[in-house]
N, C-alpha and C. Protein backbone atom coordinates (compact mmCIF):
# COMPACT_ATOMS: atom_id res chain seq x y z
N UNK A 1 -3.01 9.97 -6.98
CA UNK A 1 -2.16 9.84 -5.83
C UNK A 1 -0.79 10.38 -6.19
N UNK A 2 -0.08 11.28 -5.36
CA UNK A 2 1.13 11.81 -5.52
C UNK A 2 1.87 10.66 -4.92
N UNK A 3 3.69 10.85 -5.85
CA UNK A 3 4.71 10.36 -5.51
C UNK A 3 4.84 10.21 -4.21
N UNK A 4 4.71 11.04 -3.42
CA UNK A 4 5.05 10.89 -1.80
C UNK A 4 4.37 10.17 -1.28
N UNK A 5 2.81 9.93 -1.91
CA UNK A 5 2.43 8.56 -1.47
C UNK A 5 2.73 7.35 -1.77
N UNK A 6 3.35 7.27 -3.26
CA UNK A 6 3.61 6.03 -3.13
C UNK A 6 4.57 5.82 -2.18
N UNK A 7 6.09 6.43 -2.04
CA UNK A 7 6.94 6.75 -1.21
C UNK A 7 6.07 6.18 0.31
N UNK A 8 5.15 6.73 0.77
CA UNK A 8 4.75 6.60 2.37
C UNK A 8 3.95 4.95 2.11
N UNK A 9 3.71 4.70 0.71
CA UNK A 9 3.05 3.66 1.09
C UNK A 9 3.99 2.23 1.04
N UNK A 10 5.16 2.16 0.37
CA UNK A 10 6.03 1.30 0.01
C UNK A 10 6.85 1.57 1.81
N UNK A 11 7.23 2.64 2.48
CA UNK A 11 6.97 2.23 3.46
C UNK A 11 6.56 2.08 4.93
N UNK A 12 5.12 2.13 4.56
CA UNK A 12 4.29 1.58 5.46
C UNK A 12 4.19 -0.16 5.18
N UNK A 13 4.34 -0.33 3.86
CA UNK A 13 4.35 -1.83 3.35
C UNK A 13 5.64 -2.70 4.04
N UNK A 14 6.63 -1.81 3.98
CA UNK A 14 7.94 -2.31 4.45
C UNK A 14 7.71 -2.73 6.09
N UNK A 15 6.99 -1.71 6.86
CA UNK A 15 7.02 -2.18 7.81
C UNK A 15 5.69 -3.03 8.50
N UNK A 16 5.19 -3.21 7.87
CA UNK A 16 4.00 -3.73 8.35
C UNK A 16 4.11 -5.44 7.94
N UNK A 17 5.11 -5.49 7.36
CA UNK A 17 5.65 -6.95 7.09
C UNK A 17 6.56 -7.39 8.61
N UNK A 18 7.00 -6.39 8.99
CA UNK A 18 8.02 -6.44 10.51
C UNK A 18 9.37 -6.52 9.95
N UNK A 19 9.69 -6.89 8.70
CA UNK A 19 11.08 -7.09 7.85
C UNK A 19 11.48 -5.83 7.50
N UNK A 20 12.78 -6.45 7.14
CA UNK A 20 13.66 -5.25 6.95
C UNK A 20 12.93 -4.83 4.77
N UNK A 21 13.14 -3.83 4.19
CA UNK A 21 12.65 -3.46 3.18
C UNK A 21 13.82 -4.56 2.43
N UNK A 22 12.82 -5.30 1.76
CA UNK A 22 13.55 -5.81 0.12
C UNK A 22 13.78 -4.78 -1.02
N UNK A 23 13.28 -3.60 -0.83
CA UNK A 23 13.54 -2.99 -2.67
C UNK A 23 14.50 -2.73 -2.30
N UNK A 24 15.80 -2.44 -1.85
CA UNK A 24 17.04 -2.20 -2.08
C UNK A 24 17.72 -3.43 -2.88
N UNK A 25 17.24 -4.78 -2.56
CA UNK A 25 17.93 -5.78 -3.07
C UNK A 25 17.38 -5.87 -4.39
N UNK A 26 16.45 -5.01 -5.00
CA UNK A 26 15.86 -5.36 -6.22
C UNK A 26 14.31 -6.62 -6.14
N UNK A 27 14.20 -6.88 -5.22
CA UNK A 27 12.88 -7.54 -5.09
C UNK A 27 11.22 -6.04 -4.89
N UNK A 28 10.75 -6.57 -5.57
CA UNK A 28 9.72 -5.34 -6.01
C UNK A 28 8.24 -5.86 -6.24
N UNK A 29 8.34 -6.90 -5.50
CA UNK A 29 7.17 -7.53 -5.15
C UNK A 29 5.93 -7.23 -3.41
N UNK A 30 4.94 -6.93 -4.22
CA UNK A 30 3.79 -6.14 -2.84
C UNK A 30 3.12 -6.99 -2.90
N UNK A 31 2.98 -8.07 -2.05
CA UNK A 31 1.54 -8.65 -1.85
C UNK A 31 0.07 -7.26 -2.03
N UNK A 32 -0.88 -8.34 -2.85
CA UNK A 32 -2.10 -7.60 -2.73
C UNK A 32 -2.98 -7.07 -1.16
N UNK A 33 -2.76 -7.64 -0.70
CA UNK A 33 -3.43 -7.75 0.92
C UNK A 33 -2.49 -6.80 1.75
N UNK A 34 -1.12 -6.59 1.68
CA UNK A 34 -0.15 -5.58 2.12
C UNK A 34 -1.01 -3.88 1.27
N UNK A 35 -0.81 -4.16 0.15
CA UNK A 35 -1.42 -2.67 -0.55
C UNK A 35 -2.78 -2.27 0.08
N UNK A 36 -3.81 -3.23 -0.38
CA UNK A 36 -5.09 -3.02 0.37
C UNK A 36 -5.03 -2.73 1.91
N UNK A 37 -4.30 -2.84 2.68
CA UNK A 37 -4.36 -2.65 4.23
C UNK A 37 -3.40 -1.23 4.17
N UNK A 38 -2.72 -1.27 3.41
CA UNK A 38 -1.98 0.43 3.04
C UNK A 38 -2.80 1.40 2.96
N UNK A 39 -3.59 1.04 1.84
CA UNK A 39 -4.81 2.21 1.04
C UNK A 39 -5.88 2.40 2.36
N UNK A 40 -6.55 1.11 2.94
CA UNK A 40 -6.86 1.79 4.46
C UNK A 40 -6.57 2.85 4.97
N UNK A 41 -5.86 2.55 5.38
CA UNK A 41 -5.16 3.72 6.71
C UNK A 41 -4.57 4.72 6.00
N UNK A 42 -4.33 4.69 4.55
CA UNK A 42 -4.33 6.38 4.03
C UNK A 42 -5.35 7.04 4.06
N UNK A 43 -6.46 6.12 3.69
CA UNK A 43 -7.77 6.72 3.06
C UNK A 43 -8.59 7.07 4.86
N UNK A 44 -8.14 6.30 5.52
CA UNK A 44 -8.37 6.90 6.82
C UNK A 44 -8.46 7.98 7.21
N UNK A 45 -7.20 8.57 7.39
CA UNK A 45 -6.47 9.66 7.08
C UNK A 45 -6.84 10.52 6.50
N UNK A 46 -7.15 10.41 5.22
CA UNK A 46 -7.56 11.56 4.36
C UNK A 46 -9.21 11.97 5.08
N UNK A 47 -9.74 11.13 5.17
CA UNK A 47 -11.25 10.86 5.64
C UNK A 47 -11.32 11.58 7.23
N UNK A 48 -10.42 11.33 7.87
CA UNK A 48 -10.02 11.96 9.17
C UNK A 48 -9.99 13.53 9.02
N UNK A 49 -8.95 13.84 8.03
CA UNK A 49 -8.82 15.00 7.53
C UNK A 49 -9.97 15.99 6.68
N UNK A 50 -10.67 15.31 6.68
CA UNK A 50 -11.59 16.53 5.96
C UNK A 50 -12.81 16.30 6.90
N UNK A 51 -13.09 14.88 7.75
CA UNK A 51 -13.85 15.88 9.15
C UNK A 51 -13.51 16.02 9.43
N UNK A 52 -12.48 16.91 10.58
CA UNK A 52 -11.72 17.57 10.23
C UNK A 52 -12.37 19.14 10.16
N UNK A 53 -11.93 19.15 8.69
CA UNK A 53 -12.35 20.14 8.04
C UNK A 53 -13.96 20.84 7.66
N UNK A 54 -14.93 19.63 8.80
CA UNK A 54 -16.00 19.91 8.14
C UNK A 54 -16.77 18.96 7.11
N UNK A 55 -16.48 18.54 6.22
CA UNK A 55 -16.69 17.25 5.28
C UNK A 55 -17.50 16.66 5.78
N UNK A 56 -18.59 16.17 5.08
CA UNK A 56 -19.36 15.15 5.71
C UNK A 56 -19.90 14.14 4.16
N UNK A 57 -19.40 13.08 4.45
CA UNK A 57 -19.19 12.02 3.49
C UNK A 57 -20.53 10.95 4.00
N UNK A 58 -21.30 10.00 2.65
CA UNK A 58 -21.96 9.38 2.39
C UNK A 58 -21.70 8.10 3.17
N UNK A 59 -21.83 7.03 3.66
CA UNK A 59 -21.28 5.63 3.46
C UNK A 59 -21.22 5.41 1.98
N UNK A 60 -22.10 5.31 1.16
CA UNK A 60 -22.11 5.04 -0.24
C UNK A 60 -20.14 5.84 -0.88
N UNK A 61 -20.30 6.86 -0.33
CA UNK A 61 -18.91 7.65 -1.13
C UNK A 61 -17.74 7.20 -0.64
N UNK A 62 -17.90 6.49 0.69
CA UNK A 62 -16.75 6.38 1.52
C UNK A 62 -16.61 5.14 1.10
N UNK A 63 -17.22 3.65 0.80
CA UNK A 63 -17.03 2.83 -0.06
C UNK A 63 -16.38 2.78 -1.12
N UNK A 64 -17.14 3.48 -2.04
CA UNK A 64 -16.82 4.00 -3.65
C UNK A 64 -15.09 4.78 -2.97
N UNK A 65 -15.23 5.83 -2.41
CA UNK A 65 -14.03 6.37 -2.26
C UNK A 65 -12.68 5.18 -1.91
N UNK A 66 -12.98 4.30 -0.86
CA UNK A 66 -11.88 3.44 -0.55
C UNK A 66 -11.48 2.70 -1.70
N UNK A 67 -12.33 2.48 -2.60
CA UNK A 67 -12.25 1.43 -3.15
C UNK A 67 -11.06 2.22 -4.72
N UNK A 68 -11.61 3.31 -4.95
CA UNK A 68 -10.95 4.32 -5.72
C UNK A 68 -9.58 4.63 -5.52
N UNK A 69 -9.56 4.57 -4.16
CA UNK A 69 -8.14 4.90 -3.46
C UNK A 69 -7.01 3.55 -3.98
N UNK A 70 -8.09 2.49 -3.59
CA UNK A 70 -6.97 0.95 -3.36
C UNK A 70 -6.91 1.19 -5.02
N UNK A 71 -7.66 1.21 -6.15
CA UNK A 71 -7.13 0.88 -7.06
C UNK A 71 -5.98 1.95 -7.83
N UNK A 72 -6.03 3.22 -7.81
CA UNK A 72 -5.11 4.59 -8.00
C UNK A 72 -3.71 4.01 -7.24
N UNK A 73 -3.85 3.51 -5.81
CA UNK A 73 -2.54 3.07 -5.28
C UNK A 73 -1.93 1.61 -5.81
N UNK A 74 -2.72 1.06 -6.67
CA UNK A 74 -2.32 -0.10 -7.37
C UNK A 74 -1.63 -0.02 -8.40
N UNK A 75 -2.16 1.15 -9.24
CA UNK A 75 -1.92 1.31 -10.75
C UNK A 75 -0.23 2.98 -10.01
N UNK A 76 -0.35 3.25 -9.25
CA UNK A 76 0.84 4.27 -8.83
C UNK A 76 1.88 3.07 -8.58
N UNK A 77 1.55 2.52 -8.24
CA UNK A 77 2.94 1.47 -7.52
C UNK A 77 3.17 0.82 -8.88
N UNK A 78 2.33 -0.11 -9.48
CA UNK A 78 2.95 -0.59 -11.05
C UNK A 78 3.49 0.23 -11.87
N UNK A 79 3.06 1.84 -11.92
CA UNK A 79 3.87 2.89 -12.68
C UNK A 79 5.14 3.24 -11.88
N UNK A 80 5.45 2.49 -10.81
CA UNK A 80 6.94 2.94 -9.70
C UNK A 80 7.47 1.60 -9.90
N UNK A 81 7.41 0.53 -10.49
CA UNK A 81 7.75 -0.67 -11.03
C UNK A 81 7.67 -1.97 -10.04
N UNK A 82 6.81 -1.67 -9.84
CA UNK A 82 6.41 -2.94 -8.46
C UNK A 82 5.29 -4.14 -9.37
N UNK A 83 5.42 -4.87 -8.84
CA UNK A 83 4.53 -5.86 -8.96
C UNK A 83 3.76 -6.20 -7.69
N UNK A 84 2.19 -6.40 -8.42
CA UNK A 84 1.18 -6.48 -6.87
C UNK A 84 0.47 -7.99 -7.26
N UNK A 85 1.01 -9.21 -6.34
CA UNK A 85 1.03 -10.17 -6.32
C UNK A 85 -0.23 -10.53 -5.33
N UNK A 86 -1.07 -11.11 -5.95
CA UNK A 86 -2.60 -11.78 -5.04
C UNK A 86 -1.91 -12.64 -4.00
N UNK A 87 -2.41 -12.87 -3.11
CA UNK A 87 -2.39 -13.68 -1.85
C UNK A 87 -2.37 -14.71 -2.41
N UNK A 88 -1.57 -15.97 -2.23
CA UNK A 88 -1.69 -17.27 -2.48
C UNK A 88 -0.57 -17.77 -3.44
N UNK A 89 0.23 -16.54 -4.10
CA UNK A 89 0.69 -16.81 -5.59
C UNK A 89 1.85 -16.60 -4.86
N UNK A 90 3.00 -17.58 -5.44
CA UNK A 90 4.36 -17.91 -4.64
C UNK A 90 4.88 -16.65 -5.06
N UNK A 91 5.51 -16.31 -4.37
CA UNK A 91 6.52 -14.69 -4.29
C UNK A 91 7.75 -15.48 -4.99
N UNK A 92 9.07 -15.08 -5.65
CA UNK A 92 10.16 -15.04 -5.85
C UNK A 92 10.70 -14.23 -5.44
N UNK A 93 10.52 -13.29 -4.76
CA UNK A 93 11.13 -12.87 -3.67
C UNK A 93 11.44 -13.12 -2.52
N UNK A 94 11.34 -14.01 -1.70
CA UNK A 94 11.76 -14.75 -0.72
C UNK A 94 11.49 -13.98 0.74
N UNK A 95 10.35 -13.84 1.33
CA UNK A 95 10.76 -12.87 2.76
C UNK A 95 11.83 -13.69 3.57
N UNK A 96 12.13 -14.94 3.69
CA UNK A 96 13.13 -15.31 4.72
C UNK A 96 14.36 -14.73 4.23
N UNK A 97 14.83 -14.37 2.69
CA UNK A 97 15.96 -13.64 2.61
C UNK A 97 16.11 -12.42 3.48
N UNK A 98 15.42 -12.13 3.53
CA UNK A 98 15.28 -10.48 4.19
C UNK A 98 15.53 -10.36 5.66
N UNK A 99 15.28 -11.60 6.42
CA UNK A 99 15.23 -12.16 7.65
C UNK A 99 16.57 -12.35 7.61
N UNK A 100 17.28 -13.13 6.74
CA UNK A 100 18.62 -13.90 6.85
C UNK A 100 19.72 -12.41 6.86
N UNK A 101 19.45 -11.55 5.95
CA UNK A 101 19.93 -10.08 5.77
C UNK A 101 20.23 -9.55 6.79
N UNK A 102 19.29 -9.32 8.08
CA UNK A 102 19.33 -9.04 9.75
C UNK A 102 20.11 -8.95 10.40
């Protein structure tokens, strides 16, 4: 995955929360369930794009493929210094700060 994706995916993340973006304040925390619903609708996209083009993909590949996607966009964002936090696990980042910021 290229830089510009992480770039489009940090924010699509930003807004799909409805909040204003925390990484300016230094909070660099992605819920897991935010990334995974990211890698979706890229991999959409890409998948869109090559039928499209003609492409004609497996279910078996398009599985395997999504699943390839979510983890490449996991390990891109921890190499862009994020942390990808499972559902359930208290954030220290605070979204009501971000609210209060407004």
């Amino acid at each position: 995955m290229r830089t510009v994706s992480v770039v489009i995916a940090c924010t699509i993340l930003s807004f799909s929360a409805g909040l204003s973006p925390s990484f300016a304040r230094g909070c660099r925390q992605v819920l897991e369930s935010d990334v995974k619903i990211t890698s979706m609708r890229l991999y959409a996209d890409i998948l869109a794009n090559a039928a499209r083009n003609g492409w004609d993909y497996t279910p078996e590949s398009i599985v395997s493929g999504s699943k390839r996607h979510f983890e490449e966009m996991k390990l891109q964002l921890n190499n862009a210094g994020y942390e990808i936090v499972p559902v359930g696990v208290r954030l220290y980042c605070k979204r009501s700060e971000t609210l209060a910021a407004r």
